[in-house]
Protein backbone atom coordinates (compact mmCIF):
# COMPACT_ATOMS: atom_id res chain seq x y z
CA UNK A 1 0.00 0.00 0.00
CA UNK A 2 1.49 3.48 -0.72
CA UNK A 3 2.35 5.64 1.88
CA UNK A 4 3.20 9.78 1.70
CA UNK A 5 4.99 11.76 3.79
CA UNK A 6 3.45 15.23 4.36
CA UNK A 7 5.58 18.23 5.10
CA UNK A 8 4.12 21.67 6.32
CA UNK A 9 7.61 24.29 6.08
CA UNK A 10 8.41 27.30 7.66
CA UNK A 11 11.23 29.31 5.18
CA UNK A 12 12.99 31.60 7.26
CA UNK A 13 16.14 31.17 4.59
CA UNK A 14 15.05 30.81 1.27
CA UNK A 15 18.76 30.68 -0.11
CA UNK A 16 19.83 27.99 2.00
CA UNK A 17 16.58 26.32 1.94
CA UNK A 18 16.91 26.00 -1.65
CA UNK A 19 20.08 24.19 -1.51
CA UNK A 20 17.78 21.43 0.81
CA UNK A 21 15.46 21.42 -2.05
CA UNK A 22 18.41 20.64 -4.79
CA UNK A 23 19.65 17.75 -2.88
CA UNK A 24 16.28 15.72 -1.94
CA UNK A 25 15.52 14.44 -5.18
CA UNK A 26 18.18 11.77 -5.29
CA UNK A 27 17.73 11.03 -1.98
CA UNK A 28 14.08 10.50 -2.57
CA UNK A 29 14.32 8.33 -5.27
CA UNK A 30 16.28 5.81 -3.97
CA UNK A 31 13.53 4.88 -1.38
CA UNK A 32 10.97 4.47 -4.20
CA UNK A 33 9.43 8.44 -3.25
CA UNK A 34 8.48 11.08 -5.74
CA UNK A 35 7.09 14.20 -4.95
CA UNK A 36 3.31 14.81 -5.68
CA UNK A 37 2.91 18.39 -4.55
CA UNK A 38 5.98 20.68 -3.67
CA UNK A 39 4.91 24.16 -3.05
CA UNK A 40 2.53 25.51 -5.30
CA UNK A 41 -0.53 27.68 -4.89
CA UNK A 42 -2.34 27.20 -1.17
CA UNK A 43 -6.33 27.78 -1.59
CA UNK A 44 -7.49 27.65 2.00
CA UNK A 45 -10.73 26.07 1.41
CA UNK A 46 -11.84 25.99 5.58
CA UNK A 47 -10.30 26.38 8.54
CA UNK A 48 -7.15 29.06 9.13
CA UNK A 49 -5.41 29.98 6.14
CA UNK A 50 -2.13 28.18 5.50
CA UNK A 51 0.65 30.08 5.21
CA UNK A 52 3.53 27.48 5.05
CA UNK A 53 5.20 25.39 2.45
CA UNK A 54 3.06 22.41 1.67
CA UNK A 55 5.47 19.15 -0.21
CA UNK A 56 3.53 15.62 0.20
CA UNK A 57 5.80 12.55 -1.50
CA UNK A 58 4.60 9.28 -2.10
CA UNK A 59 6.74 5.98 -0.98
CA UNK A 60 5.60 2.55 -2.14
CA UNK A 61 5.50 1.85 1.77
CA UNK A 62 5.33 2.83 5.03
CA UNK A 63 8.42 1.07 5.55
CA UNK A 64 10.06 2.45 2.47
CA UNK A 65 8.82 5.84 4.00
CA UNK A 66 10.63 5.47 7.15
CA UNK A 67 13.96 4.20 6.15
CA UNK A 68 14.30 7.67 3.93
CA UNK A 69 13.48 9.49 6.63
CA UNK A 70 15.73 8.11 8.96
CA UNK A 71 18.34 7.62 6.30
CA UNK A 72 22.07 8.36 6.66
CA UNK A 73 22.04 10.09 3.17
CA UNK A 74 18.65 11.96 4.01
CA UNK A 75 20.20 13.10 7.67
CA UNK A 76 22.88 14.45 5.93
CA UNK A 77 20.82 16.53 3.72
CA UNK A 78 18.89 17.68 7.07
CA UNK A 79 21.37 19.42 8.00
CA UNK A 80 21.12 21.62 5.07
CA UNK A 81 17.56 22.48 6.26
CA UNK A 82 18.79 23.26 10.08
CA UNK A 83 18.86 26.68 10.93
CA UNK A 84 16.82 27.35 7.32
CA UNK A 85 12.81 25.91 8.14
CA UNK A 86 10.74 24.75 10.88
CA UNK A 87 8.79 22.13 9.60
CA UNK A 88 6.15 19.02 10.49
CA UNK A 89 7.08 15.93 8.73
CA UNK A 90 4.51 12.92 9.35
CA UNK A 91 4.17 9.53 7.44
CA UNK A 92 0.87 8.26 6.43
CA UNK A 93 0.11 5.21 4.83
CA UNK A 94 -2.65 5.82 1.81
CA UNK A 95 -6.34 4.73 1.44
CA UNK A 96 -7.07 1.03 0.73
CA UNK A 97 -7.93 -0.72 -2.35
CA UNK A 98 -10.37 -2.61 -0.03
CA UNK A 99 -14.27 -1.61 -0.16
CA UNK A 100 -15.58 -0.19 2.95
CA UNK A 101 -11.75 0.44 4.56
């Protein structure tokens, strides 16, 4: 069953945060992710308006998920994001094929 990991950013340094953004791809990739939204327009449809980066990437699995996250290459790139975003990361595995899940 895919799963996605769903990222809402706080930029505080878009140069630097760029540099994060120019080094997950490959990173990504090798766990089986690609990225389904990464910024874009926000339409607040209900609720408080949402002012932060949204970036959702889908992993063939919740376990595939997890070991990018917790990657050594992914860490690594981390780092690049320190000091550059505040951000909630959370991994959630996608909607059944099964009727009535």
């Amino acid at each position: 069953m895919p799963a996605y990991i769903i990222a809402r950013v706080e930029v505080t340094d878009w140069t630097r945060y760029r540099e994060y953004t120019k080094a997950t791809p490959e990173v990504i990739a090798r766990y089986g992710g690609k990225f389904i939204i990464r910024g874009g327009e926000i339409v607040t449809l209900e609720g408080e308006p949402e002012t932060r980066r949204l970036v959702v990437i889908e992993f063939p699995t919740l376990k595939q998920a997890q070991e990018f996250y917790h990657s050594p290459g992914y860490s690594k790139v981390k780092q690049i994001r320190a000091g550059a975003a505040v951000g909630q990361f959370i991994a959630v595995e996608g909607a059944s094929s099964v009727a009535g899940e």
